[in-house]
C-alpha atoms as a PDB file:
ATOM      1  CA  UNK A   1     154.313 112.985 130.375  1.00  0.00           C
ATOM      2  CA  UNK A   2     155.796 112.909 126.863  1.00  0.00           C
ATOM      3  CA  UNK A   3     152.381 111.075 125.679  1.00  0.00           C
ATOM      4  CA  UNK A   4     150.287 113.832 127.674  1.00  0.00           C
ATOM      5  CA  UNK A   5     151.997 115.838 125.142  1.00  0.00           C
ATOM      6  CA  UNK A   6     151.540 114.030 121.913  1.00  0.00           C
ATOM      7  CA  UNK A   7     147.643 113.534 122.364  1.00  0.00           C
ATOM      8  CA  UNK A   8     147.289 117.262 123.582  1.00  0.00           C
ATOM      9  CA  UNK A   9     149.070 117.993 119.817  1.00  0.00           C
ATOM     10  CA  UNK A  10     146.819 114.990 117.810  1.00  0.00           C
ATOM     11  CA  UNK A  11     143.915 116.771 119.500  1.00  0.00           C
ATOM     12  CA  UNK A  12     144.939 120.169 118.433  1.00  0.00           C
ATOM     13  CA  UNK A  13     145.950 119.092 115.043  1.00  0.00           C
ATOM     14  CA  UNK A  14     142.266 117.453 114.783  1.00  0.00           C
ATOM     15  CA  UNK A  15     140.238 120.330 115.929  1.00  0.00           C
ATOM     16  CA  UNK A  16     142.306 122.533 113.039  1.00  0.00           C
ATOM     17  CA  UNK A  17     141.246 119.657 110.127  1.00  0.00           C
ATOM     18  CA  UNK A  18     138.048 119.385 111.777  1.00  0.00           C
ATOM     19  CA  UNK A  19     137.957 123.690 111.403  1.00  0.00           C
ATOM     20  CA  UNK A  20     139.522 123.379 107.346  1.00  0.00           C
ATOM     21  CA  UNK A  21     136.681 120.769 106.436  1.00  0.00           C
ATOM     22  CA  UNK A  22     134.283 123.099 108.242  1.00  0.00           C
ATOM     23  CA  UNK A  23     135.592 125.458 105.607  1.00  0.00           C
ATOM     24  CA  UNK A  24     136.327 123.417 102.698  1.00  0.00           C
ATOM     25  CA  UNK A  25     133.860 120.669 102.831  1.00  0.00           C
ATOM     26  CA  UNK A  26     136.252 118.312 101.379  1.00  0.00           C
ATOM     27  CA  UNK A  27     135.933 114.382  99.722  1.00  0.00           C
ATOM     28  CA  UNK A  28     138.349 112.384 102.119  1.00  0.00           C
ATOM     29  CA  UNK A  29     139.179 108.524 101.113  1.00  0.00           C
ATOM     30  CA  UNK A  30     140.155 105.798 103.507  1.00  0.00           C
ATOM     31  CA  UNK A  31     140.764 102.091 104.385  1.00  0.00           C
ATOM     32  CA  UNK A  32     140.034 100.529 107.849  1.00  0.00           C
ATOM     33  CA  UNK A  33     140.257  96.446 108.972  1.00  0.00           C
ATOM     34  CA  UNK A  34     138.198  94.546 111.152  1.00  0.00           C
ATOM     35  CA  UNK A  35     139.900  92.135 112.953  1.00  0.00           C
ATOM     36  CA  UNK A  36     137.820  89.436 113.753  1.00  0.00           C
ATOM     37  CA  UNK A  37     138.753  86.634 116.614  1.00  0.00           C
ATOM     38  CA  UNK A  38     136.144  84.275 118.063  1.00  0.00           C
ATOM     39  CA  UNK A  39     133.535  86.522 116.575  1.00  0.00           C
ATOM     40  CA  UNK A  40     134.460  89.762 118.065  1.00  0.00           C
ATOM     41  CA  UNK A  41     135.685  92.742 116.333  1.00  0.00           C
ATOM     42  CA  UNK A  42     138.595  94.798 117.714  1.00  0.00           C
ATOM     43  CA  UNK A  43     137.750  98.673 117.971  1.00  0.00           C
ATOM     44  CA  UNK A  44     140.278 101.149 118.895  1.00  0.00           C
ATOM     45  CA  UNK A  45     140.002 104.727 120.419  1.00  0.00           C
ATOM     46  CA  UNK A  46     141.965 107.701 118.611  1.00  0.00           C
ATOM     47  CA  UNK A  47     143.138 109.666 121.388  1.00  0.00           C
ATOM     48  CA  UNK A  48     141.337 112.969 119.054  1.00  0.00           C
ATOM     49  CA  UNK A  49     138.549 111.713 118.667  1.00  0.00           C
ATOM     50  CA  UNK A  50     135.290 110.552 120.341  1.00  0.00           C
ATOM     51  CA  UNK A  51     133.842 107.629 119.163  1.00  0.00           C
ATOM     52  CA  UNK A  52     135.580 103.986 118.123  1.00  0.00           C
ATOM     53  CA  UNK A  53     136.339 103.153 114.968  1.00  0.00           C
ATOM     54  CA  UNK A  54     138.403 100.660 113.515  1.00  0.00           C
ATOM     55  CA  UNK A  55     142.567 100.590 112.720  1.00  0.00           C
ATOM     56  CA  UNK A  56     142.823 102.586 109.261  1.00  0.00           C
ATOM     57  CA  UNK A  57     143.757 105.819 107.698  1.00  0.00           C
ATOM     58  CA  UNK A  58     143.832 107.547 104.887  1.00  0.00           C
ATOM     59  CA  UNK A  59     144.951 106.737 101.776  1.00  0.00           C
ATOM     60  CA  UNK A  60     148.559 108.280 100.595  1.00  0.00           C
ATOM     61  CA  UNK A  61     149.208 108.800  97.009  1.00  0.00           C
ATOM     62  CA  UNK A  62     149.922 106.231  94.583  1.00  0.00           C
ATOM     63  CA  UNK A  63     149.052 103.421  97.579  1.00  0.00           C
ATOM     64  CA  UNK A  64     146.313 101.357  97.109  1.00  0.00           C
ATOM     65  CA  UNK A  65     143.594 100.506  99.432  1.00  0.00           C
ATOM     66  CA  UNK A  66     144.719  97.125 100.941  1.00  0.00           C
ATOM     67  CA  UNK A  67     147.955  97.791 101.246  1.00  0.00           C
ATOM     68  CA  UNK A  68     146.979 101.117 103.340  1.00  0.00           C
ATOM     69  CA  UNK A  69     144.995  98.953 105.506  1.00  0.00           C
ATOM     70  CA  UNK A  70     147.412  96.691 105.947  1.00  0.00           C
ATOM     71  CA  UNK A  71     150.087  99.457 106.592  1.00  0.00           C
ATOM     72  CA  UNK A  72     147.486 101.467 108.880  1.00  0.00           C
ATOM     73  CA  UNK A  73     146.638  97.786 111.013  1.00  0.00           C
ATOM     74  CA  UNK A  74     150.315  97.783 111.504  1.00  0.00           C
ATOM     75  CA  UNK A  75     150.831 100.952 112.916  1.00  0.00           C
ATOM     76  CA  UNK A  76     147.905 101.442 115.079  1.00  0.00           C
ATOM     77  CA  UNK A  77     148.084  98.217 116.723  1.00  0.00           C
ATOM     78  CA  UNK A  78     151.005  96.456 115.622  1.00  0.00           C
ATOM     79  CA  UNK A  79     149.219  93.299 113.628  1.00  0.00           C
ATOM     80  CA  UNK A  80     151.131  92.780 110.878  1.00  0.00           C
ATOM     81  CA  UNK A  81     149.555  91.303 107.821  1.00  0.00           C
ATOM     82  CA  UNK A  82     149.906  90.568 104.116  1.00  0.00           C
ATOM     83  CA  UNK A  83     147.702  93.196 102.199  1.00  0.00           C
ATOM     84  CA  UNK A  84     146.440  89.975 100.163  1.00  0.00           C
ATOM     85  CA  UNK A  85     145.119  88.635 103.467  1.00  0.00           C
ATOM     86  CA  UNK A  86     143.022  91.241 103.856  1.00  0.00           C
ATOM     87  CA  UNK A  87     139.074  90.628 102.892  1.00  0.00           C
ATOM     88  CA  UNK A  88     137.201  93.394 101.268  1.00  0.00           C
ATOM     89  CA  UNK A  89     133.744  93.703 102.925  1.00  0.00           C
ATOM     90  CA  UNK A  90     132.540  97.045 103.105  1.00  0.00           C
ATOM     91  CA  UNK A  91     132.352 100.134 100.551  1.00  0.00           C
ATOM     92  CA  UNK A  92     130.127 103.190 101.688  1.00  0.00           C
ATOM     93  CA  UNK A  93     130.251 107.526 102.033  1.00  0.00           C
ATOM     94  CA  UNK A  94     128.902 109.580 104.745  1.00  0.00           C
ATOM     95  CA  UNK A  95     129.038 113.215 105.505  1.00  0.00           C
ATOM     96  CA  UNK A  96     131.358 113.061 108.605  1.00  0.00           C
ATOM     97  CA  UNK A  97     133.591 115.837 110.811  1.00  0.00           C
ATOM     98  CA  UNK A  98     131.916 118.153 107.922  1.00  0.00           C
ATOM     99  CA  UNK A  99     133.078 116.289 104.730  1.00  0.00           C
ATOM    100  CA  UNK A 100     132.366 113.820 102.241  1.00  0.00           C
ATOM    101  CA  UNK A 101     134.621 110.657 103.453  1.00  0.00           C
ATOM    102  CA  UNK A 102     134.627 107.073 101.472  1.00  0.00           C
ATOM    103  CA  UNK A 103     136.052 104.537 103.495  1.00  0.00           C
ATOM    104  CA  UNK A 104     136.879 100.633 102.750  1.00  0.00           C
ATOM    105  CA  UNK A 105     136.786  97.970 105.555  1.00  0.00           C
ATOM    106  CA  UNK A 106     138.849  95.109 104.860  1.00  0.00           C
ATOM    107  CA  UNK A 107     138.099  91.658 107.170  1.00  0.00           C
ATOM    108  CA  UNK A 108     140.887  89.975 108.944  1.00  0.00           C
ATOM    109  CA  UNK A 109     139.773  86.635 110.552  1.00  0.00           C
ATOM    110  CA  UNK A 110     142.143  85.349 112.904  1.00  0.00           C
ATOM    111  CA  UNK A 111     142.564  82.191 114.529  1.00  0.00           C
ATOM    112  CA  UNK A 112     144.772  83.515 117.802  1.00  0.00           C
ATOM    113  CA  UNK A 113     144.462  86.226 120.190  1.00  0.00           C
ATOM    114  CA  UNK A 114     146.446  88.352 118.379  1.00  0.00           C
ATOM    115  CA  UNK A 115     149.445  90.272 120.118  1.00  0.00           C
ATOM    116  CA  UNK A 116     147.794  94.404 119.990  1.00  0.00           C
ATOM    117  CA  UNK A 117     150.282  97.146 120.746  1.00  0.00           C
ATOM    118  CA  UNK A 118     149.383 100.810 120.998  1.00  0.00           C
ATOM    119  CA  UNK A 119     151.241 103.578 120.766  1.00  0.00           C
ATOM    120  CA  UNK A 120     149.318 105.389 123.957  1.00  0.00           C
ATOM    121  CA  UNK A 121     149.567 108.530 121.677  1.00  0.00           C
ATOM    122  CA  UNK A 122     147.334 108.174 118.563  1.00  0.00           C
ATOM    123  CA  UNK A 123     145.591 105.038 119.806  1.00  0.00           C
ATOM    124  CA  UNK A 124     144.704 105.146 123.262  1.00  0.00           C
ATOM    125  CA  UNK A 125     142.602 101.820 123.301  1.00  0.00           C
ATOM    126  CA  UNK A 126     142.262  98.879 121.512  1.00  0.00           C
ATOM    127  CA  UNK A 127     139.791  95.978 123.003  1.00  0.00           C
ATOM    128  CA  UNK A 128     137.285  93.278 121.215  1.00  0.00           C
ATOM    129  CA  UNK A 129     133.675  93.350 121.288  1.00  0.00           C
ATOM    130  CA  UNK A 130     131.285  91.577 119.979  1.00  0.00           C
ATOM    131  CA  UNK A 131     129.045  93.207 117.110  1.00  0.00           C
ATOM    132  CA  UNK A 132     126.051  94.043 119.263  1.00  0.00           C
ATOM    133  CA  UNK A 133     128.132  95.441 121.773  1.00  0.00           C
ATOM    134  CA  UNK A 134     129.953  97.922 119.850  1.00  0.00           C
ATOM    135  CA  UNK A 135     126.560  98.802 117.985  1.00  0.00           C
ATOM    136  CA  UNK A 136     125.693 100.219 121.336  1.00  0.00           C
ATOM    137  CA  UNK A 137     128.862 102.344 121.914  1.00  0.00           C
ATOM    138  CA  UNK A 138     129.977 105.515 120.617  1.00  0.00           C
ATOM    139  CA  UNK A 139     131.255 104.274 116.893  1.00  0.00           C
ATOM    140  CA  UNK A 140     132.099 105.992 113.722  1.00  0.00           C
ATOM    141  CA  UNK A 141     128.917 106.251 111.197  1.00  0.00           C
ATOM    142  CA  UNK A 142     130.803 103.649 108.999  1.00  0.00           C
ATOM    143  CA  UNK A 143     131.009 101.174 111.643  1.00  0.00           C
ATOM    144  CA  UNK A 144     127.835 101.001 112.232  1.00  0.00           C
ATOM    145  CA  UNK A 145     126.494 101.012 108.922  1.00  0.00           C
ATOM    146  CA  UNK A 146     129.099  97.802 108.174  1.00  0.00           C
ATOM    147  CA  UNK A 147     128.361  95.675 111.477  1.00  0.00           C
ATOM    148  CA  UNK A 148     124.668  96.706 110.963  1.00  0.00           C
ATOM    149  CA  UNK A 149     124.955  94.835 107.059  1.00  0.00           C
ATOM    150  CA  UNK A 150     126.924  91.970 108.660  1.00  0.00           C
ATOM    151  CA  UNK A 151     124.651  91.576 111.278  1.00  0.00           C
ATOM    152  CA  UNK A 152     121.545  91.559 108.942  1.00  0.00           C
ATOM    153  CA  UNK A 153     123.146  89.198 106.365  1.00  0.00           C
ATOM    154  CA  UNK A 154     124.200  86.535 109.006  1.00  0.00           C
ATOM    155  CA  UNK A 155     120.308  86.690 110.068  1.00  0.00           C
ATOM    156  CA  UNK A 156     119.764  85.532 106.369  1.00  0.00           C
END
């Protein structure tokens, strides 16, 4: 019941950012991580939100990139990781929920099934796919664009 309540207040609390950028149009900067086992990429599902995306957040002050992936990867779904670990592969902007957001995607290759916890509050889901098959789901606009570059580069 008590995580009934929690999403019911992310979803709220979304809808009123999603309303402010609506109004304000602003520049929003963030840092996600693939995960990557056996050549499948581990999406999760914000309980606010309607398509996958990847663990990652925004940026606080003073924190850089990697180590707000790294913190994010941990909190979503409990992988913890050194920020060094972490693989820059992907730097783009798109005009999303009304503004102007820059994310980074760091790669995390991983030799075992990793051990995924969610919260059941912000995360709701949290399951690998393989590139093609998330390219046909629901994802976030910088997914796409990233698994559509890593598909087209392992093609040669």
């Amino acid at each position: 019941m008590i995580n009934a309540l929690i999403r019911a207040v992310y979803r709220v609390a979304h809808w009123g950012l999603r309303l402010f950028w609506f109004l304000r149009r602003p520049e929003t900067t963030g840092a996600l991580v693939a995960v990557w086992h056996r050549g499948r990429i581990l999406l999760v599902k914000n309980s606010y939100r309607p398509q996958l995306t990847l663990p990652g957040g925004y940026i606080r002050p003073r924190e850089d990139r990697r180590t707000t992936a790294a913190r994010e990867l941990r909190e979503e779904v409990g992988i913890q990781v050194q920020p060094k670990r972490l693989v820059h592969a992907y730097h783009g902007t798109h005009l999303f929920e009304y503004r102007k957001d820059t994310l980074d995607i760091y790669e995390l290759e991983v030799d075992t099934d990793p051990k995924v916890q969610i919260d059941d509050r912000e995360v709701v889901l949290a399951e690998f796919r393989t590139p093609d098959e998330a390219l046909r789901m629901k994802i976030v606009p910088h997914l796409e664009e990233y698994l559509s570059q890593r598909i087209a580069q392992a093609a040669g």
